[in-house]
C-alpha atoms as a PDB file:
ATOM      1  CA  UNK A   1      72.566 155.934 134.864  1.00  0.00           C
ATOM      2  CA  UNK A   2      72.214 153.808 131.935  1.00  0.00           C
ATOM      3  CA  UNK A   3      68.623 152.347 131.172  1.00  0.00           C
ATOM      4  CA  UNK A   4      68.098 148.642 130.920  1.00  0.00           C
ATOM      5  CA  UNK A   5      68.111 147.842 127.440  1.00  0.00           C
ATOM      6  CA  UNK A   6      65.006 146.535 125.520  1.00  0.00           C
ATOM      7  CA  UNK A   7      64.990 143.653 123.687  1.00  0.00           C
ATOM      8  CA  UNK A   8      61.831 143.655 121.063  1.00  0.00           C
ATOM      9  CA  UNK A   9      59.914 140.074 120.842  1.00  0.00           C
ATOM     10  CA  UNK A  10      59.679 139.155 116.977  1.00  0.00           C
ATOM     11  CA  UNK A  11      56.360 136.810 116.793  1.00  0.00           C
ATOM     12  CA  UNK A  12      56.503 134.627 114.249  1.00  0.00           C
ATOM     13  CA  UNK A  13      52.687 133.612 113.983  1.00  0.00           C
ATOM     14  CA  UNK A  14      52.939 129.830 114.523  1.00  0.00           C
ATOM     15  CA  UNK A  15      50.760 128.453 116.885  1.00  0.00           C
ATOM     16  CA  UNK A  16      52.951 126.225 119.268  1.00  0.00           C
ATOM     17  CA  UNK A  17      53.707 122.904 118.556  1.00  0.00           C
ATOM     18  CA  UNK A  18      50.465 121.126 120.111  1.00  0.00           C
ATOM     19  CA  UNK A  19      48.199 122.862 118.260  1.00  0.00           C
ATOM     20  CA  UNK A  20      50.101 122.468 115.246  1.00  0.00           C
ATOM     21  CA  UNK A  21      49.357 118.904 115.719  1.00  0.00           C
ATOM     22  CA  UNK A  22      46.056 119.192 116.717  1.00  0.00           C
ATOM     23  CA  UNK A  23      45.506 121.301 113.033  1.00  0.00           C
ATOM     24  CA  UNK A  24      47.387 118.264 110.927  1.00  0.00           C
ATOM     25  CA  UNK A  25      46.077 115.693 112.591  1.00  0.00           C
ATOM     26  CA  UNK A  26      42.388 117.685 111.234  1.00  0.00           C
ATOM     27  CA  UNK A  27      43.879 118.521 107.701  1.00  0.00           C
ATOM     28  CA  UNK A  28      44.955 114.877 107.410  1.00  0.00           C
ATOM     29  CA  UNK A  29      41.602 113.225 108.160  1.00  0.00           C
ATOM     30  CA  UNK A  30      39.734 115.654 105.774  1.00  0.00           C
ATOM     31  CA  UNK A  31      41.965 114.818 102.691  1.00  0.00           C
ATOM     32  CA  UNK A  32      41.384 111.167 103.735  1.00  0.00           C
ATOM     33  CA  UNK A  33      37.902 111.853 104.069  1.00  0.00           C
ATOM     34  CA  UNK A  34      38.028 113.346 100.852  1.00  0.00           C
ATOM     35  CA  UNK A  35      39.871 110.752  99.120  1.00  0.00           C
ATOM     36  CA  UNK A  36      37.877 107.956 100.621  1.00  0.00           C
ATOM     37  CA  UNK A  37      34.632 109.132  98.828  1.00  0.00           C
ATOM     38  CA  UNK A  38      36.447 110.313  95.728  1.00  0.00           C
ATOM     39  CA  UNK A  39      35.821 106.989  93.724  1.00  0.00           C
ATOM     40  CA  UNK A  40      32.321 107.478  94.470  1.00  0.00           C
ATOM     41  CA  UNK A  41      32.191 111.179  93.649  1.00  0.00           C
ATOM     42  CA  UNK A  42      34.349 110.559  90.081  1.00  0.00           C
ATOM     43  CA  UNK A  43      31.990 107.274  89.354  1.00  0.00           C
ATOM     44  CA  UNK A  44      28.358 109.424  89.702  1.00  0.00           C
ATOM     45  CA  UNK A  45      29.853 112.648  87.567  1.00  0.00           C
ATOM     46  CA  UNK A  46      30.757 109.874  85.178  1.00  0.00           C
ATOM     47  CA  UNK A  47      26.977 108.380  85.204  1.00  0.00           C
ATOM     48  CA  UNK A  48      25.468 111.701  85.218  1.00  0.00           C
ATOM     49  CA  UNK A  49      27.830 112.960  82.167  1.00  0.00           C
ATOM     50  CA  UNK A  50      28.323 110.181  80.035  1.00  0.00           C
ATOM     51  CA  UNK A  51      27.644 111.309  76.989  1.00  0.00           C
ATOM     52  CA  UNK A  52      29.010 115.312  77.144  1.00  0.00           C
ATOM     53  CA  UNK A  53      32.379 113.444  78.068  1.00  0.00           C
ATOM     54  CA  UNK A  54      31.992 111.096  75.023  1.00  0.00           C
ATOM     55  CA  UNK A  55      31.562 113.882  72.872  1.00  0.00           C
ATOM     56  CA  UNK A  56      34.186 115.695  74.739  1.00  0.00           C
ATOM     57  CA  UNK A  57      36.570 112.440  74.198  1.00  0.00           C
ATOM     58  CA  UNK A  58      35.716 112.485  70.804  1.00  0.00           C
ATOM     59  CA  UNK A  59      36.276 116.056  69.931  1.00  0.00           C
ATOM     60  CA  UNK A  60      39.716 115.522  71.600  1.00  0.00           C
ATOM     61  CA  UNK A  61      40.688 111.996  69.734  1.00  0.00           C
ATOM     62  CA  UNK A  62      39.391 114.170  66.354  1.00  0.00           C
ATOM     63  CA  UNK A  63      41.718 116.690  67.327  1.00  0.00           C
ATOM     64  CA  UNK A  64      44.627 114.587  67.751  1.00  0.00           C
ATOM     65  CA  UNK A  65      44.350 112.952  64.902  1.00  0.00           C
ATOM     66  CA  UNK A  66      44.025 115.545  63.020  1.00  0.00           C
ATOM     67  CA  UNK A  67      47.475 116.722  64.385  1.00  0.00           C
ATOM     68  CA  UNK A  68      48.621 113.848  63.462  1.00  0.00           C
ATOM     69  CA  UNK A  69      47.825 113.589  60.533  1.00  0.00           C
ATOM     70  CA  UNK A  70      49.441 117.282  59.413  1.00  0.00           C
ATOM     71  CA  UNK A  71      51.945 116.418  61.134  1.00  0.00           C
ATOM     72  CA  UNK A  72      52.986 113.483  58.290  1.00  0.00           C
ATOM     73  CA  UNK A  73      51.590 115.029  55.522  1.00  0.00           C
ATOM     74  CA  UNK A  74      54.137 117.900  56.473  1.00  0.00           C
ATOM     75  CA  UNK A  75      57.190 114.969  56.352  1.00  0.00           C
ATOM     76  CA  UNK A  76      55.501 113.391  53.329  1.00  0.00           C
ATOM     77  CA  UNK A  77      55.610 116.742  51.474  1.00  0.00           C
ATOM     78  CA  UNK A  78      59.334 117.159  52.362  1.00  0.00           C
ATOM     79  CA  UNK A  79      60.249 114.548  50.571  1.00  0.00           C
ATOM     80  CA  UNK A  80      61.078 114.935  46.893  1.00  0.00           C
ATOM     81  CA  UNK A  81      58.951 114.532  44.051  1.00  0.00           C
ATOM     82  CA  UNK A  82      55.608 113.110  46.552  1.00  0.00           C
ATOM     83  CA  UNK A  83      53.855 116.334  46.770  1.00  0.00           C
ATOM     84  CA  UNK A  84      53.626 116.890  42.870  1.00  0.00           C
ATOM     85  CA  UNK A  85      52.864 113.027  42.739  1.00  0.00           C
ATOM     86  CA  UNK A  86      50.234 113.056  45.218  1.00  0.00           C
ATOM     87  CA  UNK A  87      48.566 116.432  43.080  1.00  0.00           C
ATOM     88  CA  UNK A  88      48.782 114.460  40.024  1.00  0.00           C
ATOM     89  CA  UNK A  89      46.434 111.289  41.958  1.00  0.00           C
ATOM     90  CA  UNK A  90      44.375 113.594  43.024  1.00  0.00           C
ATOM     91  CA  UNK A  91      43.706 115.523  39.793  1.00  0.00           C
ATOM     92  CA  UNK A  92      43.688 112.232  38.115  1.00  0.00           C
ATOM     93  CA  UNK A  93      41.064 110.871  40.927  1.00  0.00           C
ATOM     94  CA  UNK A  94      39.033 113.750  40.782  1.00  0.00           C
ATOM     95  CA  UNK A  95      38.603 113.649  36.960  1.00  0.00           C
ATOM     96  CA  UNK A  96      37.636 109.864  36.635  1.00  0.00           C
ATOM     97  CA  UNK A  97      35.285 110.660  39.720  1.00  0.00           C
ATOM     98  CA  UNK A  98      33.511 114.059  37.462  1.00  0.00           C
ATOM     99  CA  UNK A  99      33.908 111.640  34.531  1.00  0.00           C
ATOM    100  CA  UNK A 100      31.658 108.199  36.444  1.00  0.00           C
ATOM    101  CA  UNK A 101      29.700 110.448  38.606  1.00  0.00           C
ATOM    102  CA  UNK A 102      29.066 113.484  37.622  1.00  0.00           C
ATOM    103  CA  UNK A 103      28.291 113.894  33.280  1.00  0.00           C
ATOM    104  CA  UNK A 104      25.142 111.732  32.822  1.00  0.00           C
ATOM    105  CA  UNK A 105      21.614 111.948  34.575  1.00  0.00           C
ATOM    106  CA  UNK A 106      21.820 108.526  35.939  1.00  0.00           C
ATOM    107  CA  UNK A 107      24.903 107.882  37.596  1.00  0.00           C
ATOM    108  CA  UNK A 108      24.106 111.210  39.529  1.00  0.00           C
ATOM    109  CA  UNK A 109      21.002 109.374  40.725  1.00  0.00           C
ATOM    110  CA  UNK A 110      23.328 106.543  41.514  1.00  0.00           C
ATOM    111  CA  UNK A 111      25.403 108.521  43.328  1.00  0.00           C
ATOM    112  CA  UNK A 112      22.378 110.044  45.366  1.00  0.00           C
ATOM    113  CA  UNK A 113      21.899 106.436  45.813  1.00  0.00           C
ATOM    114  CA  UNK A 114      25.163 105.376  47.517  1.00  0.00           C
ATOM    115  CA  UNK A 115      25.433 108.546  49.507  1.00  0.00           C
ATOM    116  CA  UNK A 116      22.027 108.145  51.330  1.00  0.00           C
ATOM    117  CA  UNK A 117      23.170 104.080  51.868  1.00  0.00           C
ATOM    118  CA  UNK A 118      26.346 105.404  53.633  1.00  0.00           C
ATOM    119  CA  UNK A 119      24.141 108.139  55.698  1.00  0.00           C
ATOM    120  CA  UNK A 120      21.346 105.131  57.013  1.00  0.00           C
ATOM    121  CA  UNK A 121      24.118 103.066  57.747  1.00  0.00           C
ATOM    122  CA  UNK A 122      26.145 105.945  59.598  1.00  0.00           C
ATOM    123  CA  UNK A 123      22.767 106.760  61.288  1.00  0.00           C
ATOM    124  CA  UNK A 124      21.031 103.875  61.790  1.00  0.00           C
ATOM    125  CA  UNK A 125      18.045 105.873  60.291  1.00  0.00           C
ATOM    126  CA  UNK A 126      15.605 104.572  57.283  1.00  0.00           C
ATOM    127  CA  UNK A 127      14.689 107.228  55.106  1.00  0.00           C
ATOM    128  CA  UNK A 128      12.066 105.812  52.358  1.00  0.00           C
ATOM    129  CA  UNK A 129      14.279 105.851  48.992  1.00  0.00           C
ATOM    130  CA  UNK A 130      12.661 108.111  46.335  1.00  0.00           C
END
């Protein structure tokens, strides 16, 4: 005699289809939940951060820019004949700056002058002038 044959029951592991239901119908009013107060969550990390996310904004808009700006100075420097020129301005700028600034007792104190006028009005601070 031949023995009934056996046919093995493969599970899957999904739940049937009501309380499949049931579990979306839960996952979907969470996220709502979650997105309804989510204006009000991102608005109070704003308040509370303000000013680490300015600097934060900052740093990045620095950074950027400063990509940017290698970024043309590479192209620039491609070109023929503006790398040497630009090294001749600013050999020629830097002398006439040593030369006005830089030789004689009192346009260093002018100098000293202008740079602590640029610093209160960078800072807002008032330093007595000496």
């Amino acid at each position: 005699m031949s023995e009934p044959s056996t046919v093995p029951v493969v599970t899957t592991g999904v739940p049937s289809t009501g309380a499949t239901n049931e579990q979306l119908e839960r996952i979907g009013k969470q996220v709502r939940e979650i997105l309804s107060y989510l204006p009000d969550y991102v608005t109070g990390f704003v308040k509370d951060n303000q000013r680490p996310l300015t600097t934060v904004g900052l740093l990045i808009a620095a950074l950027v820019s400063l990509r940017v700006l290698v970024a043309v100075l590479e192209v620039l420097n491609g070109i023929p004949l503006v790398q040497p020129t630009f090294e001749i301005v600013g050999m020629a700028y830097s002398g006439w700056f040593i030369y006005r600034y830089l030789l004689s007792a009192t346009t260093r104190k002018e100098l000293s002058v202008k740079v602590e006028e640029i610093k209160e009005q960078i800072t807002g601070n008032h330093s007595p002038n000496p």
